[in-house]
PDB file of N, CA and C in Angstrom:
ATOM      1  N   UNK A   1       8.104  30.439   8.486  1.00  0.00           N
ATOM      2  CA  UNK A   1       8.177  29.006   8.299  1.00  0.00           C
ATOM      3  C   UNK A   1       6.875  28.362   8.763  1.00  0.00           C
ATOM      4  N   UNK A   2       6.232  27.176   8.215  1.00  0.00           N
ATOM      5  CA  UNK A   2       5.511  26.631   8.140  1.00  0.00           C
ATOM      6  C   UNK A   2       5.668  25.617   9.053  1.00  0.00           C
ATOM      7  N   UNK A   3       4.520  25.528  10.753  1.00  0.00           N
ATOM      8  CA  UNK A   3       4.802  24.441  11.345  1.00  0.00           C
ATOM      9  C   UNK A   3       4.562  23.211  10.964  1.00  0.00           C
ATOM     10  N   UNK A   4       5.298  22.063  11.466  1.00  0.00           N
ATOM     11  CA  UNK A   4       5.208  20.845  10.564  1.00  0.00           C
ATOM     12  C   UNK A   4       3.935  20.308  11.743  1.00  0.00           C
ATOM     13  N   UNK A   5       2.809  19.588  10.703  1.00  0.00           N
ATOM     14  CA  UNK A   5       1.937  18.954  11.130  1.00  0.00           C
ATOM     15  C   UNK A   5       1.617  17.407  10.982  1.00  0.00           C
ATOM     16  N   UNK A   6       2.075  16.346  11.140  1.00  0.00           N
ATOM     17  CA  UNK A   6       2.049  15.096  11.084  1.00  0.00           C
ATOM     18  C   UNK A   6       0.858  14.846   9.759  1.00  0.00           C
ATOM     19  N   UNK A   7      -0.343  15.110  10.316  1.00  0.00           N
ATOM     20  CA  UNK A   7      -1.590  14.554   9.653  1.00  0.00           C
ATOM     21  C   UNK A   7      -1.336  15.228   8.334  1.00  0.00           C
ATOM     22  N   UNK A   8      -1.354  16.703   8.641  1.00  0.00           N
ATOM     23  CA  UNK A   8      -1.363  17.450   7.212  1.00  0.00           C
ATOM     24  C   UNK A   8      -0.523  17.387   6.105  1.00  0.00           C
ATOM     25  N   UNK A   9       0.498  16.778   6.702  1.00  0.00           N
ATOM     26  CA  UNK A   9       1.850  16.014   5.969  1.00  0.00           C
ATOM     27  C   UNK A   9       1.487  14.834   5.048  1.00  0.00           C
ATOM     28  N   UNK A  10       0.887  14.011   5.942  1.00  0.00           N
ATOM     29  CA  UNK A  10       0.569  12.671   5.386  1.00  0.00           C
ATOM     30  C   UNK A  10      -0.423  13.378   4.367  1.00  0.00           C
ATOM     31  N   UNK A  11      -1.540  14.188   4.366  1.00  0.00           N
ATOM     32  CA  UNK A  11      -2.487  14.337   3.773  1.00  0.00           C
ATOM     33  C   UNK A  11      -1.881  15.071   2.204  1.00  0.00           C
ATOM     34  N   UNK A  12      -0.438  16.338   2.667  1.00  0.00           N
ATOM     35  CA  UNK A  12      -0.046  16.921   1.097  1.00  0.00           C
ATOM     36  C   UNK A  12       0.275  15.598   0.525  1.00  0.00           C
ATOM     37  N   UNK A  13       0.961  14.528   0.836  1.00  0.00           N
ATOM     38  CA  UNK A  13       1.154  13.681   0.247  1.00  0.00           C
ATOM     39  C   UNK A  13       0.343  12.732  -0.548  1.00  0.00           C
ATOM     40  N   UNK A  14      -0.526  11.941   0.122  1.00  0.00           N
ATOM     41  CA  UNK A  14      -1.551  11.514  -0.156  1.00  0.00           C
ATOM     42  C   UNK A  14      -2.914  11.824  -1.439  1.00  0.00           C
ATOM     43  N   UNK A  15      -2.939  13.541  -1.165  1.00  0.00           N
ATOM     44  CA  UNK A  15      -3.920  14.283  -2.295  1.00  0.00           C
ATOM     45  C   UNK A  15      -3.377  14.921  -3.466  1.00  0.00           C
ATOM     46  N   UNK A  16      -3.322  14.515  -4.319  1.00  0.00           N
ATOM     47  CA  UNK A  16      -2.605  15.584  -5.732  1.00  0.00           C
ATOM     48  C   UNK A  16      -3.753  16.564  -5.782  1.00  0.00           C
ATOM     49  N   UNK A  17      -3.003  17.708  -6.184  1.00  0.00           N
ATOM     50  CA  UNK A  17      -3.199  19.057  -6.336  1.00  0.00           C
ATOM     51  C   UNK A  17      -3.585  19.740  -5.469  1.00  0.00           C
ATOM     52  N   UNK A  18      -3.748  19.630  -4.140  1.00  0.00           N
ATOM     53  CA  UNK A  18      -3.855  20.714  -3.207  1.00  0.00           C
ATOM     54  C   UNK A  18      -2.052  20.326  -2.522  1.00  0.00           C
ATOM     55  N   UNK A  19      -1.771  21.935  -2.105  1.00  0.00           N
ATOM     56  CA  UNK A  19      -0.719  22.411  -1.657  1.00  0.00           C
ATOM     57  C   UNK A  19      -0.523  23.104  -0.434  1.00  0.00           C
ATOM     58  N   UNK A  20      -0.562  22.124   0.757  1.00  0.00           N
ATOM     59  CA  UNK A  20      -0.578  22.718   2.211  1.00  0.00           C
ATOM     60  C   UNK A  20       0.787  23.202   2.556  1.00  0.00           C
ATOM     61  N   UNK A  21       1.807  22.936   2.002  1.00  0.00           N
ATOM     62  CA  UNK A  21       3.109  23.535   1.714  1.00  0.00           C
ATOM     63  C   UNK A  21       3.852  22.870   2.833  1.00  0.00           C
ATOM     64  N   UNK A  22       3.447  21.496   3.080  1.00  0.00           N
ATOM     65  CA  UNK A  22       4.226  20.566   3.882  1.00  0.00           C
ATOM     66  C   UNK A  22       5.797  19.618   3.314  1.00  0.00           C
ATOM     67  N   UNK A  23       5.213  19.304   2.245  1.00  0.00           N
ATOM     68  CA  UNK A  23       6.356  18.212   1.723  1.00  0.00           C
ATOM     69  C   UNK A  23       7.281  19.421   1.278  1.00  0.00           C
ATOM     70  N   UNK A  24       7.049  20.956   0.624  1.00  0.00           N
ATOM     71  CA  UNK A  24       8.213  21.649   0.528  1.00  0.00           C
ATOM     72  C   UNK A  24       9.032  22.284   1.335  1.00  0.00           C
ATOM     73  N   UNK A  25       8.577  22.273   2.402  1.00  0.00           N
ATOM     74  CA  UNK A  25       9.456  22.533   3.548  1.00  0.00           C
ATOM     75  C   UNK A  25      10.188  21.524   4.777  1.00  0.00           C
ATOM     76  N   UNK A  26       9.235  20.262   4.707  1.00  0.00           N
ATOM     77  CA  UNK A  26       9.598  19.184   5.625  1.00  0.00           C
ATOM     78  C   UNK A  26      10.401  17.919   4.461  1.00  0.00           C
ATOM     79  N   UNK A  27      11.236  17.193   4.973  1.00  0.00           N
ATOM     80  CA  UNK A  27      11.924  15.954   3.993  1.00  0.00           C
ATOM     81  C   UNK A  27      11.942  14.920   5.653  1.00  0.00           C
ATOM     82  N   UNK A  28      12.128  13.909   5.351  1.00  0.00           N
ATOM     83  CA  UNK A  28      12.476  13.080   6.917  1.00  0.00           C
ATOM     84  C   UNK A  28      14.003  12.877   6.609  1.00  0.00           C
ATOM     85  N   UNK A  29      14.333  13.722   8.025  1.00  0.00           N
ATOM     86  CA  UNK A  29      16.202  12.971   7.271  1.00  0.00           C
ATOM     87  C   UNK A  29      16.590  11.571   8.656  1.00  0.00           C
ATOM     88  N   UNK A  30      17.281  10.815   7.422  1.00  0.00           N
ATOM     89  CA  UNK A  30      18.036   9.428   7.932  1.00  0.00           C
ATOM     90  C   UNK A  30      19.249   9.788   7.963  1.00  0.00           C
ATOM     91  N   UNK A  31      19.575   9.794   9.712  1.00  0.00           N
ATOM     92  CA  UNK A  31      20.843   9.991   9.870  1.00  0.00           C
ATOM     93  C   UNK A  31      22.137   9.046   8.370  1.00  0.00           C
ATOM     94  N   UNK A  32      23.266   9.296   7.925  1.00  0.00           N
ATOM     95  CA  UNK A  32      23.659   8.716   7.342  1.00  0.00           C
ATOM     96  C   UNK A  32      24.854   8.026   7.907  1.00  0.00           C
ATOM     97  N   UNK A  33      24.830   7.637   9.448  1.00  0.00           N
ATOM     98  CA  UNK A  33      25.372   6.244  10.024  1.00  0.00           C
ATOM     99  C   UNK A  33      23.964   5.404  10.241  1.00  0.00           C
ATOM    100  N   UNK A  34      22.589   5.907   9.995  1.00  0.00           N
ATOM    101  CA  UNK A  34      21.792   5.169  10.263  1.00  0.00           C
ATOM    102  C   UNK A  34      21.629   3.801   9.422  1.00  0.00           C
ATOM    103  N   UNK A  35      20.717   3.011   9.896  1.00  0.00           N
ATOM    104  CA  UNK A  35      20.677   1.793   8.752  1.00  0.00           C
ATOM    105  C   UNK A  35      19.907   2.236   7.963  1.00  0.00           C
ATOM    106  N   UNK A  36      20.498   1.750   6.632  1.00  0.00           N
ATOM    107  CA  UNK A  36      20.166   1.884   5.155  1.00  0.00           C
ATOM    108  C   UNK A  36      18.878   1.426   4.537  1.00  0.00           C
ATOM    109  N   UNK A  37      18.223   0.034   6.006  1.00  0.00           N
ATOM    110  CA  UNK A  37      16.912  -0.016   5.687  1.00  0.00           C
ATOM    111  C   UNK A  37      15.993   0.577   5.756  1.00  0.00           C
ATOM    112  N   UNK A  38      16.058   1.489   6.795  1.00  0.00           N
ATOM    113  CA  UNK A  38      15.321   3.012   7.497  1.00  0.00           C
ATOM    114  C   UNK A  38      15.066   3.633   6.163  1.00  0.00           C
ATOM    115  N   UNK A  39      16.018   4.403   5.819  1.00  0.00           N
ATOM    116  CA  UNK A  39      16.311   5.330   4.281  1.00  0.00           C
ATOM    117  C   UNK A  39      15.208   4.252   3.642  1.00  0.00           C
ATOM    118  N   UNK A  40      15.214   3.114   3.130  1.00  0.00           N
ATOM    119  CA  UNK A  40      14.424   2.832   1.844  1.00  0.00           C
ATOM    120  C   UNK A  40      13.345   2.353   2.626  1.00  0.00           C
ATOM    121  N   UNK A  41      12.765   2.354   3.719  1.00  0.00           N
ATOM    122  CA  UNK A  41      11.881   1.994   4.016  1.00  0.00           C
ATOM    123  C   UNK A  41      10.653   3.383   4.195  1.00  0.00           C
ATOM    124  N   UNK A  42      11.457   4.639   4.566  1.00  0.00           N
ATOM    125  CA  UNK A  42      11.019   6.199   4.367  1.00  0.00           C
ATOM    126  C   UNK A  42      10.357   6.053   3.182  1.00  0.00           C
ATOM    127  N   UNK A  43      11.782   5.992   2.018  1.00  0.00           N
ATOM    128  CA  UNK A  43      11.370   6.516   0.833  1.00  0.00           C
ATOM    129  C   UNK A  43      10.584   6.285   0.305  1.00  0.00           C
ATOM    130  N   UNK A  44      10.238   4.603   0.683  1.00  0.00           N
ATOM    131  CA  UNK A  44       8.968   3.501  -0.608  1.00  0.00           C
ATOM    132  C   UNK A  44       7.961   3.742   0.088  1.00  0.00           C
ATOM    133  N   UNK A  45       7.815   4.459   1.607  1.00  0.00           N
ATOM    134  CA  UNK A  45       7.047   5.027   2.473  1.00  0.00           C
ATOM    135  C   UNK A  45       6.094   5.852   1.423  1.00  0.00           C
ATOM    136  N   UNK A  46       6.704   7.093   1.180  1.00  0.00           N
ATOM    137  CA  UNK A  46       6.748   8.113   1.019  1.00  0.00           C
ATOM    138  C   UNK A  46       5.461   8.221  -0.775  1.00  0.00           C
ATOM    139  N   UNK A  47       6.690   7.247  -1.220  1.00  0.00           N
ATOM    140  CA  UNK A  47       6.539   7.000  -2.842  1.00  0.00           C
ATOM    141  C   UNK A  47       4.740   6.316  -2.867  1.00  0.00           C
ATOM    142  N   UNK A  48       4.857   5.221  -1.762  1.00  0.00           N
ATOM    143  CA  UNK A  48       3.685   4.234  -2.169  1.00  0.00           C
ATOM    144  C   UNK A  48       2.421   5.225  -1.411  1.00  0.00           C
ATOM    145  N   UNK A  49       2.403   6.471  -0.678  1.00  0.00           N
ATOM    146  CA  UNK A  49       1.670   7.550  -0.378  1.00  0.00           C
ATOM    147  C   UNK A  49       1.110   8.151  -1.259  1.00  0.00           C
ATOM    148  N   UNK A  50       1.757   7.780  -2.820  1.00  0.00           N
ATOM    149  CA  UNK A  50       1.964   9.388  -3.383  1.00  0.00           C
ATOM    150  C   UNK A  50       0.886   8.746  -4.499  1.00  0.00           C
ATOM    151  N   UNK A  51       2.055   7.507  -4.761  1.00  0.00           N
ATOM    152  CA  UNK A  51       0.882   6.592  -5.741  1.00  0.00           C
ATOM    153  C   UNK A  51      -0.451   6.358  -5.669  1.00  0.00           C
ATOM    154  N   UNK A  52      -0.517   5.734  -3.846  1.00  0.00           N
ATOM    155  CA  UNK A  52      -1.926   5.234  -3.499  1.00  0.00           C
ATOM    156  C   UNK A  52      -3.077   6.878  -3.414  1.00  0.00           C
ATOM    157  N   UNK A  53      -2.760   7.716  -3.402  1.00  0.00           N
ATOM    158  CA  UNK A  53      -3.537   9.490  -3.389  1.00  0.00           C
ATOM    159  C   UNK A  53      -3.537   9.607  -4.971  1.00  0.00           C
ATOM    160  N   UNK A  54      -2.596   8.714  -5.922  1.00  0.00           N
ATOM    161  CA  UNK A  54      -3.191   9.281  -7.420  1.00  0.00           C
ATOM    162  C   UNK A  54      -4.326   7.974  -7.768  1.00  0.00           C
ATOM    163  N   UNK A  55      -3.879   7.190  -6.800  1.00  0.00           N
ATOM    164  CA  UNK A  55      -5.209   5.647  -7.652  1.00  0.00           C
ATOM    165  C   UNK A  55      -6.307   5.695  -7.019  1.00  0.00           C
ATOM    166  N   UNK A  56      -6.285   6.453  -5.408  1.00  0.00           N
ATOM    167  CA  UNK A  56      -7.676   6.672  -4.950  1.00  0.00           C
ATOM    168  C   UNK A  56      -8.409   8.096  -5.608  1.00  0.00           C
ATOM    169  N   UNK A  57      -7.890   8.890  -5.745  1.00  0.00           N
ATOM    170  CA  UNK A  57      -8.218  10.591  -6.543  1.00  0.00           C
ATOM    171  C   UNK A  57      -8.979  10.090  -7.732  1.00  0.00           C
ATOM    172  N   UNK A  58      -8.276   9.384  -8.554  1.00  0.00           N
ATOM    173  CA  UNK A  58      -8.564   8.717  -9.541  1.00  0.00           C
ATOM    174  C   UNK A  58      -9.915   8.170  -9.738  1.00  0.00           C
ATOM    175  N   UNK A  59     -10.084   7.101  -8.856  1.00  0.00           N
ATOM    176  CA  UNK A  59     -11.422   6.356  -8.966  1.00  0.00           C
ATOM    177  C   UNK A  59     -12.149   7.077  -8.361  1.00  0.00           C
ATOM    178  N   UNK A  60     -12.169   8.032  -7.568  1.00  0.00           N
ATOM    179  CA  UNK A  60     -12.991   8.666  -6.686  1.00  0.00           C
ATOM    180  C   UNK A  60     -13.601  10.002  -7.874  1.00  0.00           C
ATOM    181  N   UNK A  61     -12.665  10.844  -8.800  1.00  0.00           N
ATOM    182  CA  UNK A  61     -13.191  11.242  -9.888  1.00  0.00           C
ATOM    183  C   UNK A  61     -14.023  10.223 -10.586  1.00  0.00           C
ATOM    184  N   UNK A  62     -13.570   8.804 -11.548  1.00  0.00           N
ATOM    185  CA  UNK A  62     -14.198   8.165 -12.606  1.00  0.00           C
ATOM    186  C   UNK A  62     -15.615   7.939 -11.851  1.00  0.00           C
ATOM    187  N   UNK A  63     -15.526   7.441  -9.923  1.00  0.00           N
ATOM    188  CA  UNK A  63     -16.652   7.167  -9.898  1.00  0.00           C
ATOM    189  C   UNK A  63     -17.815   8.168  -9.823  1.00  0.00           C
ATOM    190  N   UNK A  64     -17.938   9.335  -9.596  1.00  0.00           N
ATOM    191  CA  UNK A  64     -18.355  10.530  -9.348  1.00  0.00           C
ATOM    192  C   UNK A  64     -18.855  11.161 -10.699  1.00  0.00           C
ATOM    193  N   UNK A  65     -17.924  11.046 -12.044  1.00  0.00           N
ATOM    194  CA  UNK A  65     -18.568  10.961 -13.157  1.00  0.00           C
ATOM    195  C   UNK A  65     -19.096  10.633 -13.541  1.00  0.00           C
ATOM    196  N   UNK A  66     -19.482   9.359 -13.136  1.00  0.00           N
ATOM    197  CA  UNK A  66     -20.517   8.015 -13.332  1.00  0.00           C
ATOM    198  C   UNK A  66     -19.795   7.197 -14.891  1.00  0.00           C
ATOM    199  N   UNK A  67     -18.360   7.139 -14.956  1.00  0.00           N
ATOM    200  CA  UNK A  67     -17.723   6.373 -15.596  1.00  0.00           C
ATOM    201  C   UNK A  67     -17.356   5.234 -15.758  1.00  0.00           C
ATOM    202  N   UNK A  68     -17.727   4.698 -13.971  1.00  0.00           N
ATOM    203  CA  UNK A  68     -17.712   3.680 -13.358  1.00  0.00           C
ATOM    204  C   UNK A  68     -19.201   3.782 -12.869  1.00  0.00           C
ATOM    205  N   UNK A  69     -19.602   2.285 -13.472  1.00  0.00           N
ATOM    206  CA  UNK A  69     -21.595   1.934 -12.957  1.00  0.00           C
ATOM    207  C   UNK A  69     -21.378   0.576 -12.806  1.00  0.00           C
ATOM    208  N   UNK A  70     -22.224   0.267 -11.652  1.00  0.00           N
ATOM    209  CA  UNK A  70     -22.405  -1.323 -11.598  1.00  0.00           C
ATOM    210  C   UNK A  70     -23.582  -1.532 -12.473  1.00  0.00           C
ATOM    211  N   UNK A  71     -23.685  -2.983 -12.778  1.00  0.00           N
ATOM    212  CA  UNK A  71     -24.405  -3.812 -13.886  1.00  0.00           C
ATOM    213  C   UNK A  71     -25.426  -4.450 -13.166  1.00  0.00           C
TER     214      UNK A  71
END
């Protein structure tokens, strides 16, 4: 088993296509007497991680291609 590492966690999340083999072994569990805001506050956590690592990857390729030039 794979120890869980905070940073490196945030980071499988964050970077598409590298695979530190964090998010497949770790999930955060919300107790389920816990509050229900916890749970969606994880999840959109989790989600808006995943998004913001494909829109920075993203520009960080276009700009590197030189697809993106200032005028």
């Amino acid at each position: 088993m794979v120890p869980f590492h905070p940073l490196a966690y945030s980071t499988d999340l964050l970077v598409p296509g590298i695979d530190l083999q964090q998010k497949a072994f770790f999930e955060p569990i919300v107790p389920a007497e816990g509050p229900r805001g916890l749970a969606r506050f994880v999840s959109g956590w989790i989600r808006a991680q995943v998004a913001l690592g494909w829109v920075l990857t993203t520009l960080g390729f276009t700009g590197l291609s030189g697809l993106i030039k200032r005028d």
